[in-house]
Protein backbone atom coordinates (compact mmCIF):
# COMPACT_ATOMS: atom_id res chain seq x y z
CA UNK A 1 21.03 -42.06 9.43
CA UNK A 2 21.71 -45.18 11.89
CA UNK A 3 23.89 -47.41 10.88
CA UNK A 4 25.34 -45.12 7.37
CA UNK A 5 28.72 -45.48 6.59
CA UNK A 6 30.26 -42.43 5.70
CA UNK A 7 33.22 -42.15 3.26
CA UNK A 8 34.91 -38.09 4.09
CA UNK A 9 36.77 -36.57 0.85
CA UNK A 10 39.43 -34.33 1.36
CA UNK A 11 41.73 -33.27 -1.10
CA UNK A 12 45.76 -33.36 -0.64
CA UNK A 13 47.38 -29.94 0.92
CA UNK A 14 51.40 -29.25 1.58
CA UNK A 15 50.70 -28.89 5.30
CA UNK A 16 48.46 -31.51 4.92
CA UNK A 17 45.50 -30.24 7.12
CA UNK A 18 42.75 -31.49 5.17
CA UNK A 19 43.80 -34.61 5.62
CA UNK A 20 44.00 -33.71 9.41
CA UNK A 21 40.42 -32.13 9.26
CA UNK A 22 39.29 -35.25 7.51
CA UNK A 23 40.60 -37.10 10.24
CA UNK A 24 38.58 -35.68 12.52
CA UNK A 25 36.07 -35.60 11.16
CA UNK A 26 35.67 -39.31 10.57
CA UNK A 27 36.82 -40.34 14.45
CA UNK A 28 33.11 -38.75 15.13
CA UNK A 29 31.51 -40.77 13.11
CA UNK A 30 30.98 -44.83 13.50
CA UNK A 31 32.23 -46.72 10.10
CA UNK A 32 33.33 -44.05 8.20
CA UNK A 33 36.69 -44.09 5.84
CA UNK A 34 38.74 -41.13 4.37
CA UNK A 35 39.44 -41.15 0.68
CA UNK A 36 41.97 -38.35 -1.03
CA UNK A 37 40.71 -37.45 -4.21
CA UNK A 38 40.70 -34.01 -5.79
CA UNK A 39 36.70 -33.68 -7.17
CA UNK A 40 38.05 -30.97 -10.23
CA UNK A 41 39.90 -34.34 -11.86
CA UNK A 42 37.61 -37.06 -13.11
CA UNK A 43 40.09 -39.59 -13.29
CA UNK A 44 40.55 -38.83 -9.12
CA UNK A 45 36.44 -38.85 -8.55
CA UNK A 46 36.41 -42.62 -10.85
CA UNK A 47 39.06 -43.83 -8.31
CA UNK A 48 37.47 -42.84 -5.59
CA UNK A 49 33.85 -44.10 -6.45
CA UNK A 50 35.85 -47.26 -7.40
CA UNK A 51 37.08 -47.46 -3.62
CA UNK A 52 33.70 -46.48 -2.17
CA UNK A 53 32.21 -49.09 -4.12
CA UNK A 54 34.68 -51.79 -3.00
CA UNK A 55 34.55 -50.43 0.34
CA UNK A 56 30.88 -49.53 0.91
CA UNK A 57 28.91 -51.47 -1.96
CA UNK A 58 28.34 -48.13 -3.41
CA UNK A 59 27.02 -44.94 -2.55
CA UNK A 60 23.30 -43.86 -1.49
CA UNK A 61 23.75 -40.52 -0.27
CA UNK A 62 25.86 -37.38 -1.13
CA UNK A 63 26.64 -34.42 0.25
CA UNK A 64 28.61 -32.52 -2.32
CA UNK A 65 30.10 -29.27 -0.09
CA UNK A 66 33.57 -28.57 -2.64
CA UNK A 67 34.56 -24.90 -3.41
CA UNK A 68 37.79 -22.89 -3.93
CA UNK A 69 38.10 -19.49 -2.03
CA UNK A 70 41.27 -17.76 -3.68
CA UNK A 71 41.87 -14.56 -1.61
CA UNK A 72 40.38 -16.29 1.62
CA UNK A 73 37.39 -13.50 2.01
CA UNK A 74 34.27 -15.18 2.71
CA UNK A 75 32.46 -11.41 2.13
CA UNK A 76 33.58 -11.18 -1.24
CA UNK A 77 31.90 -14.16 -2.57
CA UNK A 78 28.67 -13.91 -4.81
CA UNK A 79 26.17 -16.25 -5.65
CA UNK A 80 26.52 -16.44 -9.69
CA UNK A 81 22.59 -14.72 -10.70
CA UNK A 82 24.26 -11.75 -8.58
CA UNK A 83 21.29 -11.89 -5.94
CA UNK A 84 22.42 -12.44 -1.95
């Protein structure tokens, strides 16, 4: 994707390293902007597509990679139909 700008989500942490993995991500990648917004509120997502809009002129690609892993076990998680 030459020339894409890319707008990285993270969502706020204590220790605050998502913001720090954010970071890092984005110094990799030419034109690209970090936005904190927490995707399970919709009122967060609208301010954030608001910013991405004002920023970017909207948005023409998504890569939606958001999940919650409670007990930090990658091997217990399931796909929902119970198939692996």
């Amino acid at each position: 994707m030459m020339g894409a700008m890319c707008a990285v989500n993270y969502v706020e942490d204590a220790e605050g390293r998502n913001r720090a993995d954010a970071e890092r991500v984005a110094a990799n990648i030419p034109k690209a902007s970090i936005i904190q917004s927490d995707v399970s509120d919709a009122a967060q997502v609208a301010a954030m597509m608001s910013q991405i809009k004002k920023e970017f002129g909207g948005l023409d690609i998504l890569v939606n990679n958001a999940g919650i892993l409670r007990d930090r076990r990658l091997r217990k998680c399931q796909p929902t139909n119970g198939k692996a």
